[in-house]
PDB file of N, CA and C in Angstrom:
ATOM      1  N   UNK A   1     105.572 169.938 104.180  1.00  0.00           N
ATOM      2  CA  UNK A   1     106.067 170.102 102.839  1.00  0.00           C
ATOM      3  C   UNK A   1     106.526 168.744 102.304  1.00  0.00           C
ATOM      4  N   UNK A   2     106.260 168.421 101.012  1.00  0.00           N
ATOM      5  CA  UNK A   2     106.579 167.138 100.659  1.00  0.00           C
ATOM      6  C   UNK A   2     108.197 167.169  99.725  1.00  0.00           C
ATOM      7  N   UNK A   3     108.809 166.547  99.730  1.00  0.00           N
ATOM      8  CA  UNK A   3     110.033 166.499  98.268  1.00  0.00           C
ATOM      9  C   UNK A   3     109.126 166.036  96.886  1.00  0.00           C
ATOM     10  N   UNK A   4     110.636 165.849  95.401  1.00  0.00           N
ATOM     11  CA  UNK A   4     109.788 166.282  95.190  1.00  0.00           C
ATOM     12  C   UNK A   4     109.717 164.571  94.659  1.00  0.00           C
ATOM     13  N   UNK A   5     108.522 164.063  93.767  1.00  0.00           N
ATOM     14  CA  UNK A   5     108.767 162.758  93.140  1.00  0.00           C
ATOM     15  C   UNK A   5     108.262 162.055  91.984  1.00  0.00           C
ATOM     16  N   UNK A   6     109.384 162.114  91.195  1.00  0.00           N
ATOM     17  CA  UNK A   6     110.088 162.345  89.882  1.00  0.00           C
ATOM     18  C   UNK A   6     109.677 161.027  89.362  1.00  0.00           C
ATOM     19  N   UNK A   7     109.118 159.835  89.831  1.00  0.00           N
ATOM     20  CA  UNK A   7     108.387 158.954  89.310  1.00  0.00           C
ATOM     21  C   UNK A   7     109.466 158.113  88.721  1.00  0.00           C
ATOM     22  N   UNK A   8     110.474 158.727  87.724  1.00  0.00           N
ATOM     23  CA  UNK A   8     111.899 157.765  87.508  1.00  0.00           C
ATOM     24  C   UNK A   8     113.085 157.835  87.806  1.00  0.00           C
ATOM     25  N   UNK A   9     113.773 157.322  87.132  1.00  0.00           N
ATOM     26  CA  UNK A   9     115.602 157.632  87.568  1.00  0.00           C
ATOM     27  C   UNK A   9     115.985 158.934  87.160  1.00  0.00           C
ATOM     28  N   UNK A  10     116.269 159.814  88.486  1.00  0.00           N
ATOM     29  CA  UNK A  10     116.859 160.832  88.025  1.00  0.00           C
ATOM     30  C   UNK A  10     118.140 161.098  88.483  1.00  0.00           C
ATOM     31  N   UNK A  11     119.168 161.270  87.874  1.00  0.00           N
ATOM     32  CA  UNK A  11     120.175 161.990  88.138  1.00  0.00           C
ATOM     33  C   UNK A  11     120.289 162.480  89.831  1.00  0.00           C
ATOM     34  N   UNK A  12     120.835 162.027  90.798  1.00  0.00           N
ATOM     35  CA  UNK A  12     121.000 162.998  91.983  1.00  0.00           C
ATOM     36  C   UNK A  12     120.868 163.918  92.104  1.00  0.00           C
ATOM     37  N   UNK A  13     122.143 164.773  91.370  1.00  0.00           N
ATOM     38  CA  UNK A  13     122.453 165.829  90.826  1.00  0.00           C
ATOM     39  C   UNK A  13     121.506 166.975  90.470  1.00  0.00           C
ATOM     40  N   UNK A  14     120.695 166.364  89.736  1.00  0.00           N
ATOM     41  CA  UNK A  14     119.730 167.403  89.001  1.00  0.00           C
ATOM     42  C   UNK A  14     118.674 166.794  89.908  1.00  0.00           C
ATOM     43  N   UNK A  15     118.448 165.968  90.737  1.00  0.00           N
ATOM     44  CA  UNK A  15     116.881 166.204  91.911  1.00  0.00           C
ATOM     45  C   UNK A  15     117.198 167.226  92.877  1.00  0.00           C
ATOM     46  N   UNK A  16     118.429 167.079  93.044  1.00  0.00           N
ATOM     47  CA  UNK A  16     118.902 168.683  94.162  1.00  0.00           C
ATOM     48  C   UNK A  16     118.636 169.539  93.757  1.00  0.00           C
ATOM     49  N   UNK A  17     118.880 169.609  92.439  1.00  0.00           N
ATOM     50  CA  UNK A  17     119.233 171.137  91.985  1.00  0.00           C
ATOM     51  C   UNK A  17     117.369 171.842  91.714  1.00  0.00           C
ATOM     52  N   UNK A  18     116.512 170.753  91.678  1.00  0.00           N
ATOM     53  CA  UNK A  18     115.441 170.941  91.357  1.00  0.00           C
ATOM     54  C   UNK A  18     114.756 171.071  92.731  1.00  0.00           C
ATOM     55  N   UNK A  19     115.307 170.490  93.666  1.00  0.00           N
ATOM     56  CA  UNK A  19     114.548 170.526  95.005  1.00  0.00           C
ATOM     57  C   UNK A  19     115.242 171.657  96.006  1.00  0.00           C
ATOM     58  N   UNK A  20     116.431 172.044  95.442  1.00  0.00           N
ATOM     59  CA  UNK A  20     117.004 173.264  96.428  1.00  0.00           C
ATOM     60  C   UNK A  20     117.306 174.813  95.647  1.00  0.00           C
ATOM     61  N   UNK A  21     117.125 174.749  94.073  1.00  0.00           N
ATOM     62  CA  UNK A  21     117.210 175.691  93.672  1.00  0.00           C
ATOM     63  C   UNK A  21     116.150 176.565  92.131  1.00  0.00           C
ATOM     64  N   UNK A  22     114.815 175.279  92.661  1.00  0.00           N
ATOM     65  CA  UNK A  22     113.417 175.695  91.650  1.00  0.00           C
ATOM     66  C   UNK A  22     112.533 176.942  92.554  1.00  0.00           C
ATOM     67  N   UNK A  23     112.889 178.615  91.979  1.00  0.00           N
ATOM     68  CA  UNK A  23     111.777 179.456  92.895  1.00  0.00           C
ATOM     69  C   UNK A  23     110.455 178.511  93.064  1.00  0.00           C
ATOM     70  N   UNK A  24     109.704 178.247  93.910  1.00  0.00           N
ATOM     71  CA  UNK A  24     108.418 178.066  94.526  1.00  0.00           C
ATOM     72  C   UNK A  24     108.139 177.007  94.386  1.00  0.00           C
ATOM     73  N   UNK A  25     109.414 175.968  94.702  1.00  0.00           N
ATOM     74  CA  UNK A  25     109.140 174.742  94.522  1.00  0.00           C
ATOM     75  C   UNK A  25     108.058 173.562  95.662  1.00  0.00           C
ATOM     76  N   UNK A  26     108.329 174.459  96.567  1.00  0.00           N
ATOM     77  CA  UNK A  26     107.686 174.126  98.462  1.00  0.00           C
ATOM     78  C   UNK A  26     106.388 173.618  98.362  1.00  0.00           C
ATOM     79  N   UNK A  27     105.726 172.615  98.322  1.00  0.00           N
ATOM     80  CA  UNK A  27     104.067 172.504  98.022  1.00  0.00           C
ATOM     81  C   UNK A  27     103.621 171.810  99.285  1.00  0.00           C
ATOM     82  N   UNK A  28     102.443 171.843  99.987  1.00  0.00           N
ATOM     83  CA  UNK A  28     101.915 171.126 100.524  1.00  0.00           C
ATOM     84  C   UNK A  28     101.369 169.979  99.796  1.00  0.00           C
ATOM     85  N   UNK A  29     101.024 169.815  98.229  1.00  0.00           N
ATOM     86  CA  UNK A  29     100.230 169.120  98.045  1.00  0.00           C
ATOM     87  C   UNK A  29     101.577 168.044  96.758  1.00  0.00           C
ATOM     88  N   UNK A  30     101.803 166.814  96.979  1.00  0.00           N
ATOM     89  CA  UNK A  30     102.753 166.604  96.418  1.00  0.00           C
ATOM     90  C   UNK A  30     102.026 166.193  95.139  1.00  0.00           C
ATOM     91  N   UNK A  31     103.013 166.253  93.957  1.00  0.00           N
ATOM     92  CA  UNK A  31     102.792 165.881  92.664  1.00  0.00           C
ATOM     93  C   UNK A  31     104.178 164.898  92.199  1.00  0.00           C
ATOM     94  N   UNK A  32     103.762 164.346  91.182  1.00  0.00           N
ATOM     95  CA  UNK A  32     105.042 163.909  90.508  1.00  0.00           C
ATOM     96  C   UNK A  32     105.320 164.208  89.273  1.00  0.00           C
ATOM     97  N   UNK A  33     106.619 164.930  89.584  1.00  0.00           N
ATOM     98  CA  UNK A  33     107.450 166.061  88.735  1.00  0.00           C
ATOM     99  C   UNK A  33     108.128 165.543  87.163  1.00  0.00           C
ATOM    100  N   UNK A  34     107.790 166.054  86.251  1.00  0.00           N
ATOM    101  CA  UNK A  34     107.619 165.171  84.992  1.00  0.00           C
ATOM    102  C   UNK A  34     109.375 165.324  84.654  1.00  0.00           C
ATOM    103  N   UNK A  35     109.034 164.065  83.508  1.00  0.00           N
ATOM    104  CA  UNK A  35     110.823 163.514  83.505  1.00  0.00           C
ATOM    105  C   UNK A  35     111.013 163.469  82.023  1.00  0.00           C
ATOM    106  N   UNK A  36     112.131 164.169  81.569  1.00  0.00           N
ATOM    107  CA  UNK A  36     111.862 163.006  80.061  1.00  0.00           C
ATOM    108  C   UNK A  36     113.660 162.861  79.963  1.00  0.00           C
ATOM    109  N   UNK A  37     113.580 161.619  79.835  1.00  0.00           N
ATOM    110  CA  UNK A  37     114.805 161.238  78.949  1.00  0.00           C
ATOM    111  C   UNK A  37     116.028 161.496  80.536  1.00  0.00           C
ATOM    112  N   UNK A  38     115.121 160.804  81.349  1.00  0.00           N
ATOM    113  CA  UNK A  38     116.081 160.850  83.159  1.00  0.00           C
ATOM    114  C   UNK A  38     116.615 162.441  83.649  1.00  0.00           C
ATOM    115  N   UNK A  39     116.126 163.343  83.010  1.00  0.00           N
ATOM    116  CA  UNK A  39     116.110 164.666  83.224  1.00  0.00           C
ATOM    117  C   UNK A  39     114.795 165.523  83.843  1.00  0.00           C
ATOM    118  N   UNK A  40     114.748 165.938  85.108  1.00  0.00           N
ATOM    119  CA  UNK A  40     113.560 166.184  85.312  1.00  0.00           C
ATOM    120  C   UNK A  40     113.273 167.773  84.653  1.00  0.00           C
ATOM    121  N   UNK A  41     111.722 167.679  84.294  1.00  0.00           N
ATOM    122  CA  UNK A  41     111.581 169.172  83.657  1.00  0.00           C
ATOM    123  C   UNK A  41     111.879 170.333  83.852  1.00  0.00           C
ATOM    124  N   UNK A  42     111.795 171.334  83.308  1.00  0.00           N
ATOM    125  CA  UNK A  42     111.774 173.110  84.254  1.00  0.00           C
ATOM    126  C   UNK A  42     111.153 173.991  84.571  1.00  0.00           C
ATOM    127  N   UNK A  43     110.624 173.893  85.911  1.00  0.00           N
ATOM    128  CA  UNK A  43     109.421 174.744  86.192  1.00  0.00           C
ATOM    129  C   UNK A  43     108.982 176.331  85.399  1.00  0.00           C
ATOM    130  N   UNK A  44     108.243 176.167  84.880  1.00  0.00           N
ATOM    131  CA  UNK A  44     107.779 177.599  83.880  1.00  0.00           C
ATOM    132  C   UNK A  44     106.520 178.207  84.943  1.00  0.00           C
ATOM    133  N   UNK A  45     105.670 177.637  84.950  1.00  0.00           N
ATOM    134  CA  UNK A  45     104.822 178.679  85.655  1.00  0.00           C
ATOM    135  C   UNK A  45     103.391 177.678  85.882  1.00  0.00           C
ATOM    136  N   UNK A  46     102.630 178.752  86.815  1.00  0.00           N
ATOM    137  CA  UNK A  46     101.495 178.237  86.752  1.00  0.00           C
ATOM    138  C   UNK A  46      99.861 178.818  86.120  1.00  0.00           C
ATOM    139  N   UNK A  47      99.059 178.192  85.762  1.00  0.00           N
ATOM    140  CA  UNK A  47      98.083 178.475  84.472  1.00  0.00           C
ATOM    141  C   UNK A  47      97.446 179.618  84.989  1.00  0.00           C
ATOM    142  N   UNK A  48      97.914 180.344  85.842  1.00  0.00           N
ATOM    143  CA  UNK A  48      96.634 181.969  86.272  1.00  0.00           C
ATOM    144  C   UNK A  48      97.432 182.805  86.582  1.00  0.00           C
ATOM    145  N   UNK A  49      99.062 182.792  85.815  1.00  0.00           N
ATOM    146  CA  UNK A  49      99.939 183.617  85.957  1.00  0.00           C
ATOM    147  C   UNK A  49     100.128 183.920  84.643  1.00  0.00           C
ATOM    148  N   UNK A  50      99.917 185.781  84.067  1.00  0.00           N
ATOM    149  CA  UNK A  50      99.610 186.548  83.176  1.00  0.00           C
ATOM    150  C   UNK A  50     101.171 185.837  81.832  1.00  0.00           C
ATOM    151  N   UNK A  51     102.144 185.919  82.625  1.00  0.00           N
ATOM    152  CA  UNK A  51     103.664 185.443  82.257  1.00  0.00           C
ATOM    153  C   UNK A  51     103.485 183.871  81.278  1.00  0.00           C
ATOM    154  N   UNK A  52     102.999 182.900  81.917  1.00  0.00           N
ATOM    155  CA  UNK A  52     103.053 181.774  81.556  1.00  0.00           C
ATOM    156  C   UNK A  52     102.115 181.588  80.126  1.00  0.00           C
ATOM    157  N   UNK A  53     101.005 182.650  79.849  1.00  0.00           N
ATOM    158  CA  UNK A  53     100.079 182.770  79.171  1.00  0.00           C
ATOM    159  C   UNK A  53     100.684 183.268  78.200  1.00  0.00           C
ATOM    160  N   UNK A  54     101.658 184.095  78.185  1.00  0.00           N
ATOM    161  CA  UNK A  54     102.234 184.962  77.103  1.00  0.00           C
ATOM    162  C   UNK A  54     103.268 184.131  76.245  1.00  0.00           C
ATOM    163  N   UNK A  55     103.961 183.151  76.632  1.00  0.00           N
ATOM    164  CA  UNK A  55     104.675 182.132  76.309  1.00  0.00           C
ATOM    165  C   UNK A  55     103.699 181.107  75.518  1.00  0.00           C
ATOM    166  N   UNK A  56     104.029 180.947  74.583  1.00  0.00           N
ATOM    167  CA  UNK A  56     103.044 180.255  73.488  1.00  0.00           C
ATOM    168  C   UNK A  56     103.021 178.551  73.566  1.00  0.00           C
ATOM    169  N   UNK A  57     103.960 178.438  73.706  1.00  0.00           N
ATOM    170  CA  UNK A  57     104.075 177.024  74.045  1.00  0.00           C
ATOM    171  C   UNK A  57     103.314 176.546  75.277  1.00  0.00           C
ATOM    172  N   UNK A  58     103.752 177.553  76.371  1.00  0.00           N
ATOM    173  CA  UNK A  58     103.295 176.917  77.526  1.00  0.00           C
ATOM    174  C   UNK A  58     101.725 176.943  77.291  1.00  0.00           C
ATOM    175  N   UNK A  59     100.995 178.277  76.845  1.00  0.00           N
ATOM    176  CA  UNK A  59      99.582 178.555  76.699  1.00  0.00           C
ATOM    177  C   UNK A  59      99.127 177.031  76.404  1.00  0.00           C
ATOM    178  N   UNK A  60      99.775 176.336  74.730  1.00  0.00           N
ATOM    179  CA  UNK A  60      99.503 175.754  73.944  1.00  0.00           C
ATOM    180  C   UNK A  60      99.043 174.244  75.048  1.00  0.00           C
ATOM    181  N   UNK A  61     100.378 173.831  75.842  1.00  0.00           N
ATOM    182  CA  UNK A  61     100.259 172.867  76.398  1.00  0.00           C
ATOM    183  C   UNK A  61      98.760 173.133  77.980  1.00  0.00           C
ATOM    184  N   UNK A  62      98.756 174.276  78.508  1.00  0.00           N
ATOM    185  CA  UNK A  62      97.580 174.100  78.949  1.00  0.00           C
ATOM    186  C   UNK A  62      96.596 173.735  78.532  1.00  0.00           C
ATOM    187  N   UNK A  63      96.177 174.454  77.447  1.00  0.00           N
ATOM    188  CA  UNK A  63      94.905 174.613  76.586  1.00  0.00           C
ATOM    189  C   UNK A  63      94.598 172.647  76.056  1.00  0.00           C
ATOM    190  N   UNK A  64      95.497 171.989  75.895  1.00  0.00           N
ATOM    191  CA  UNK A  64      95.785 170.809  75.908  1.00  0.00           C
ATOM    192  C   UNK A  64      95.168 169.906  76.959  1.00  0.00           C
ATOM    193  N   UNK A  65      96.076 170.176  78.277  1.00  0.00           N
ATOM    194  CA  UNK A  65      95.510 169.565  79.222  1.00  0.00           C
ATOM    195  C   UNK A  65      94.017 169.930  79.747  1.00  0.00           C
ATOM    196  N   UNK A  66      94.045 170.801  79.275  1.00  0.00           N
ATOM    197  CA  UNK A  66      92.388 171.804  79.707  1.00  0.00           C
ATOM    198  C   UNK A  66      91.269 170.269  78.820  1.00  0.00           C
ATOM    199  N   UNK A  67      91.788 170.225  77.616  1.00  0.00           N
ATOM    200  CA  UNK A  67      90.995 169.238  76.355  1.00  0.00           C
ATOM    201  C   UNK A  67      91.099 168.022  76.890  1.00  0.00           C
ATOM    202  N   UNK A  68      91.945 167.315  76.959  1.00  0.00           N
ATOM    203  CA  UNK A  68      92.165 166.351  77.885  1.00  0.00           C
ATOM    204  C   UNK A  68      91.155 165.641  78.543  1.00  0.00           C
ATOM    205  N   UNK A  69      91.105 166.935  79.243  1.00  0.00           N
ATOM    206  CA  UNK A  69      90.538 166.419  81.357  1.00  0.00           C
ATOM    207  C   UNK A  69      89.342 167.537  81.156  1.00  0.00           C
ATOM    208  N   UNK A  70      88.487 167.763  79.818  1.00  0.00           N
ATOM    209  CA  UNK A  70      86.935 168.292  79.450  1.00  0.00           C
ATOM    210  C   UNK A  70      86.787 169.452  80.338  1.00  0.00           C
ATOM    211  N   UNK A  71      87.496 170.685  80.236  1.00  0.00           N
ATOM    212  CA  UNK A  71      87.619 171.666  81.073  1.00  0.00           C
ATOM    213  C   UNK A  71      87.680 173.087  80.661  1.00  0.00           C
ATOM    214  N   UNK A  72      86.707 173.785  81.009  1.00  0.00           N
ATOM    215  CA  UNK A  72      87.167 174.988  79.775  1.00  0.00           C
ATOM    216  C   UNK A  72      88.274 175.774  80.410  1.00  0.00           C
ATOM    217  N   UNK A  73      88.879 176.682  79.524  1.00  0.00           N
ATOM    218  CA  UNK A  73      89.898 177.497  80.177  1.00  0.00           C
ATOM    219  C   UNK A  73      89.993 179.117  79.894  1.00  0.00           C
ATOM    220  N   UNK A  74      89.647 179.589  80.309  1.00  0.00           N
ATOM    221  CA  UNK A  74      89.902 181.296  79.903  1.00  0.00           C
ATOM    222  C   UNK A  74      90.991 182.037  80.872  1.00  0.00           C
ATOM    223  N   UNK A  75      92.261 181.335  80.817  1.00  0.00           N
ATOM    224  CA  UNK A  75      93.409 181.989  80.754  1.00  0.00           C
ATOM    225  C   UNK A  75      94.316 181.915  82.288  1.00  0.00           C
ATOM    226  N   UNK A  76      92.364 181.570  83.352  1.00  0.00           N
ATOM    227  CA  UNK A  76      92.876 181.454  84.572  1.00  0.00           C
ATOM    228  C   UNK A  76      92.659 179.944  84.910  1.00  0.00           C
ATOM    229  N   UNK A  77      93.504 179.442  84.816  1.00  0.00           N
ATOM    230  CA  UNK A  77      93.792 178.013  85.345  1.00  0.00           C
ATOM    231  C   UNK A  77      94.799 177.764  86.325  1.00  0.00           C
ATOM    232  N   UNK A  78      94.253 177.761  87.908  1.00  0.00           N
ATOM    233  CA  UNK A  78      95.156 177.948  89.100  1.00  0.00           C
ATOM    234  C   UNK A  78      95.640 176.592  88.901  1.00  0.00           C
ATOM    235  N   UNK A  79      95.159 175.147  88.759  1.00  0.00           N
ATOM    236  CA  UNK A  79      95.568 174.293  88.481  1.00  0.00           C
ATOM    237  C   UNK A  79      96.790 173.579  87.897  1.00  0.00           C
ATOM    238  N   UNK A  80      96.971 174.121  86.347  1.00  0.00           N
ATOM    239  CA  UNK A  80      97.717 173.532  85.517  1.00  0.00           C
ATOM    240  C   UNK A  80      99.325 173.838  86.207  1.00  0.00           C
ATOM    241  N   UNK A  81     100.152 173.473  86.089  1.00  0.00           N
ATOM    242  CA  UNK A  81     101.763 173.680  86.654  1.00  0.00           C
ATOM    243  C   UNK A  81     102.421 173.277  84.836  1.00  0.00           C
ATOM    244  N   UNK A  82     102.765 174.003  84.471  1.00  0.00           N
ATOM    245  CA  UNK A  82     104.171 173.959  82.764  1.00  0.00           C
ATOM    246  C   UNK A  82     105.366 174.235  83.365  1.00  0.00           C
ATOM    247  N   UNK A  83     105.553 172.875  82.675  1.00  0.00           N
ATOM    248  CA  UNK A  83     107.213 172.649  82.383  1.00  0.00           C
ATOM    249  C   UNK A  83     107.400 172.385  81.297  1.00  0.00           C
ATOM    250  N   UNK A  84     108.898 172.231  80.867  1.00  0.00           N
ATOM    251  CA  UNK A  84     109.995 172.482  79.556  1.00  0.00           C
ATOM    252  C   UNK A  84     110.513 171.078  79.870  1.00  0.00           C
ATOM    253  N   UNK A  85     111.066 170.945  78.920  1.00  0.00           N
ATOM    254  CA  UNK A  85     112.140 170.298  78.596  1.00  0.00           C
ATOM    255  C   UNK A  85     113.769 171.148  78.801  1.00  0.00           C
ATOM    256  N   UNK A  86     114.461 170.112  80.005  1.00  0.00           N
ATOM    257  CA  UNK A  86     115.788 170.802  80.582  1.00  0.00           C
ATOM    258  C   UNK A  86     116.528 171.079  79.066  1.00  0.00           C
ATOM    259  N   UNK A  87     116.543 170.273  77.983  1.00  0.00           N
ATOM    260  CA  UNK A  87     117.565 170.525  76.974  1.00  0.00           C
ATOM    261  C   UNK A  87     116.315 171.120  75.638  1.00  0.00           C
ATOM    262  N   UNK A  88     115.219 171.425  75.470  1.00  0.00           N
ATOM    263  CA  UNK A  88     114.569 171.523  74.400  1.00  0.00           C
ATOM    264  C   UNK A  88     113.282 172.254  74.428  1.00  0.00           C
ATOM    265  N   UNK A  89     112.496 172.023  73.919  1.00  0.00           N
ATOM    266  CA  UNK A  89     111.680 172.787  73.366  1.00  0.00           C
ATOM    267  C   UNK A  89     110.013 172.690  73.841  1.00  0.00           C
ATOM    268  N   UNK A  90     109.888 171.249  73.935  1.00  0.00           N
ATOM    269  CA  UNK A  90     109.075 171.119  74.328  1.00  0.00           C
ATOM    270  C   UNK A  90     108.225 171.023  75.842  1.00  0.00           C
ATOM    271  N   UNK A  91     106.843 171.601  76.199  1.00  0.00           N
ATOM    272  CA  UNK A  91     106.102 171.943  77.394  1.00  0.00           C
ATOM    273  C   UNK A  91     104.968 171.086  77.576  1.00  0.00           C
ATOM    274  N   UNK A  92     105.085 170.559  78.719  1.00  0.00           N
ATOM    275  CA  UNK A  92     104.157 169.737  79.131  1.00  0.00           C
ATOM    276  C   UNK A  92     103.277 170.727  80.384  1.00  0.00           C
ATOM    277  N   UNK A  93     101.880 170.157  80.363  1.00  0.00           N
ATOM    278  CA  UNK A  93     100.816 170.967  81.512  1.00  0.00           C
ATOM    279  C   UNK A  93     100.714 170.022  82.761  1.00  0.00           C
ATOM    280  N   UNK A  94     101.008 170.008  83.839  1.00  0.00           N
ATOM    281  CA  UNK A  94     100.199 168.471  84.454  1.00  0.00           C
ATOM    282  C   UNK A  94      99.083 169.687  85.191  1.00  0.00           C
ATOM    283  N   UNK A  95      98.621 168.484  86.158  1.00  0.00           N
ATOM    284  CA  UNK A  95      97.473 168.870  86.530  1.00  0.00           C
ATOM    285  C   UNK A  95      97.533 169.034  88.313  1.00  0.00           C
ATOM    286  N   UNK A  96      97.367 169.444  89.031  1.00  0.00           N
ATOM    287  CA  UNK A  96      97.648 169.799  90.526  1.00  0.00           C
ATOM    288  C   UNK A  96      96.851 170.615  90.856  1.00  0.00           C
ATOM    289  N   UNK A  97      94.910 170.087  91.144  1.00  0.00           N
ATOM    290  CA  UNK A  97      94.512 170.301  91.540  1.00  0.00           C
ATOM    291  C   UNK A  97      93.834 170.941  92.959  1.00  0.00           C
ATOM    292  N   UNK A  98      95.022 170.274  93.580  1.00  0.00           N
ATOM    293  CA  UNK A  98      95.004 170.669  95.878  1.00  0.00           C
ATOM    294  C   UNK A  98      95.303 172.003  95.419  1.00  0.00           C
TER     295      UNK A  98
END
């Protein structure tokens, strides 16, 4: 299992809280966990879970990264991982292909 890595300065505080108290945070395959503004994001879901699809934003930001990286998407994207913004509004897609 890898930790997780947040690419910038994060807060202690909030890398714990993200590494000991995010459901299904455990990956074999490591990624680096998006940051904005020294706050790391909030795990929402992943792109072939019915939940994450229904959330408009998150849809929005897959369908995004889908355009991106020339990929079509019909709804099941095991790939994509959405996150939030800890204080706001906005959802980012990354990509975590393994």
């Amino acid at each position: 299992m890898h930790d997780a890595d947040f690419g910038d300065d994060v807060d202690g505080a909030l890398a714990d809280e993200v590494m000991q108290r995010t459901p299904g945070f455990s990956t074999f395959n490591a990624f680096e966990w998006p940051v904005r503004d020294g706050k790391p994001m909030v795990y929402v879901g992943h792109g072939d879970e019915a939940r994450t699809w229904e959330n408009q934003a998150a849809a929005k930001s897959i369908r995004d990264l889908c355009e991106d990286e020339g990929e079509p998407t019909d709804g099941t994207t095991p790939w994509a991982i959405v996150f939030r913004e800890l204080d706001g509004t906005r959802h980012v897609a990354i990509m975590d292909r393994e």
